[in-house]
Protein backbone atom coordinates (compact mmCIF):
# COMPACT_ATOMS: atom_id res chain seq x y z
CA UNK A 1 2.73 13.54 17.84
CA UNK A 2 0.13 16.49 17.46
CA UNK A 3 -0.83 17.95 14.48
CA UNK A 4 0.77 20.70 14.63
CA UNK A 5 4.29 18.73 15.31
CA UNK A 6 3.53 16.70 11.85
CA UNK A 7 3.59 19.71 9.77
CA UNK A 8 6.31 21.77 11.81
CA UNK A 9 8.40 18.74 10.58
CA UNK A 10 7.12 18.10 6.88
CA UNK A 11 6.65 20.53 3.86
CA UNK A 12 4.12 18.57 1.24
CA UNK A 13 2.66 20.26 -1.65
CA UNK A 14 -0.67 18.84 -1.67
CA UNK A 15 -0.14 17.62 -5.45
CA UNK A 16 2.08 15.62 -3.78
CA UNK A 17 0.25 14.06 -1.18
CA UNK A 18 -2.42 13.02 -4.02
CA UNK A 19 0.61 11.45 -6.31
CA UNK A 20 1.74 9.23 -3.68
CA UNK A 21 -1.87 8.08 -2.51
CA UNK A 22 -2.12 7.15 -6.35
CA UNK A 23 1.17 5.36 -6.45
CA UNK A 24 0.17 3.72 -2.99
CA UNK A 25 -3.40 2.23 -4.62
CA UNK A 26 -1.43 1.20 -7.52
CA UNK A 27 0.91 -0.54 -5.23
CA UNK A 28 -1.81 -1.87 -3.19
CA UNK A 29 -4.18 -3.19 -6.54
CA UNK A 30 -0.60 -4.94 -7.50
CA UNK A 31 0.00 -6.44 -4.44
CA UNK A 32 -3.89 -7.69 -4.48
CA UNK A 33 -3.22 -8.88 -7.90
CA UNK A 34 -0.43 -10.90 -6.44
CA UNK A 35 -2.19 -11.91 -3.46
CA UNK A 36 -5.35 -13.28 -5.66
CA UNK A 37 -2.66 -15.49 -8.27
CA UNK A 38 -1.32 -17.12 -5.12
CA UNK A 39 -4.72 -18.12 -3.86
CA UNK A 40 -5.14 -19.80 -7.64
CA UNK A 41 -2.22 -21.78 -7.72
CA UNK A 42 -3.28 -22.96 -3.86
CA UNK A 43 -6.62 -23.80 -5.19
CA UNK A 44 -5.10 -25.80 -8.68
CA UNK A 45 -2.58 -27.86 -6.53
CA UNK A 46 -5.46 -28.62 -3.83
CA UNK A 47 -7.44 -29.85 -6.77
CA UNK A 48 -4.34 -31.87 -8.50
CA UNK A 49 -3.09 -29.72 -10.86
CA UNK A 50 -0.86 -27.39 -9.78
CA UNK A 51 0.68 -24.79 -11.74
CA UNK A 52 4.46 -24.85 -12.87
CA UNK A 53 6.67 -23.72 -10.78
CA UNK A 54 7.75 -20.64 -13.10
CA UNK A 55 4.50 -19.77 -13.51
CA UNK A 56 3.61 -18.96 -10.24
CA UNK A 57 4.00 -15.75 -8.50
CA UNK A 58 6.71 -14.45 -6.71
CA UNK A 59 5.96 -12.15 -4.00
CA UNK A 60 7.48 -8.57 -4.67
CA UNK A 61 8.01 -7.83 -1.09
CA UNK A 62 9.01 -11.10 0.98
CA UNK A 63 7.01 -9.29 4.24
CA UNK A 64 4.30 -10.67 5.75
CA UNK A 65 2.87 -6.90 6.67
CA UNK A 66 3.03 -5.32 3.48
CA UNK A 67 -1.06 -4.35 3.42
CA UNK A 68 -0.38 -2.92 6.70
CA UNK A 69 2.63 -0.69 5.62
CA UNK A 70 0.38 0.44 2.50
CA UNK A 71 -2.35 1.27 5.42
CA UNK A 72 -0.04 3.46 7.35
CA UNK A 73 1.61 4.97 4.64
CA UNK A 74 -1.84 6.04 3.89
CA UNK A 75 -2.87 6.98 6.72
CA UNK A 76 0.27 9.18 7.75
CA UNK A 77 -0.72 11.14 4.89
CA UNK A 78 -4.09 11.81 5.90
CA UNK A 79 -3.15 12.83 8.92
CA UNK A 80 -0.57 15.06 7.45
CA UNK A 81 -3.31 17.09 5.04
CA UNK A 82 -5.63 17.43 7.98
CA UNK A 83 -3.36 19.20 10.01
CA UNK A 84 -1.83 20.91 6.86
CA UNK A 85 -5.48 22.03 6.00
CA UNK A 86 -6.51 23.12 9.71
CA UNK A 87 -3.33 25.16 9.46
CA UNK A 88 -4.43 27.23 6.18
CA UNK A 89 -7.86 27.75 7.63
């Protein structure tokens, strides 16, 4: 899909492209934070003292791609204000 197809198909203030980067990296630093408890609790049971079982952390998605959805979603919507911006200029 061109450019020009993107944008022919999608209408995206630019405020709005910025809002849902920022919800993305919020998403993304969660999902990190997740990501980073699950390592602990690997590391305290390795070492013999594993963490309760309601204390560890559930994973919010249950998908093994989810940093690879966040990188598309991002990256859809850089392509999108490219071609939006070439289009104003």
């Amino acid at each position: 899909m061109n450019a020009k197809t993107i944008t022919e198909h999608l209408s995206l203030p630019f405020e709005a492209a910025e809002s849902i980067r920022e919800a993305l990296l919020i998403g993304l630093a969660c999902y990190g934070l997740y990501v980073e408890l699950d390592n602990a609790c690997e590391v305290a049971k390795l070492c013999g003292h594993p963490w309760p079982e309601e204390a560890r952390p559930i994973d919010p998605t249950g998908s093994a791609d989810t940093v690879t959805k966040f990188a598309e979603a991002m990256r859809y919507l850089d392509i999108y204000e490219r071609a939006a911006r070439r289009e104003q200029a």
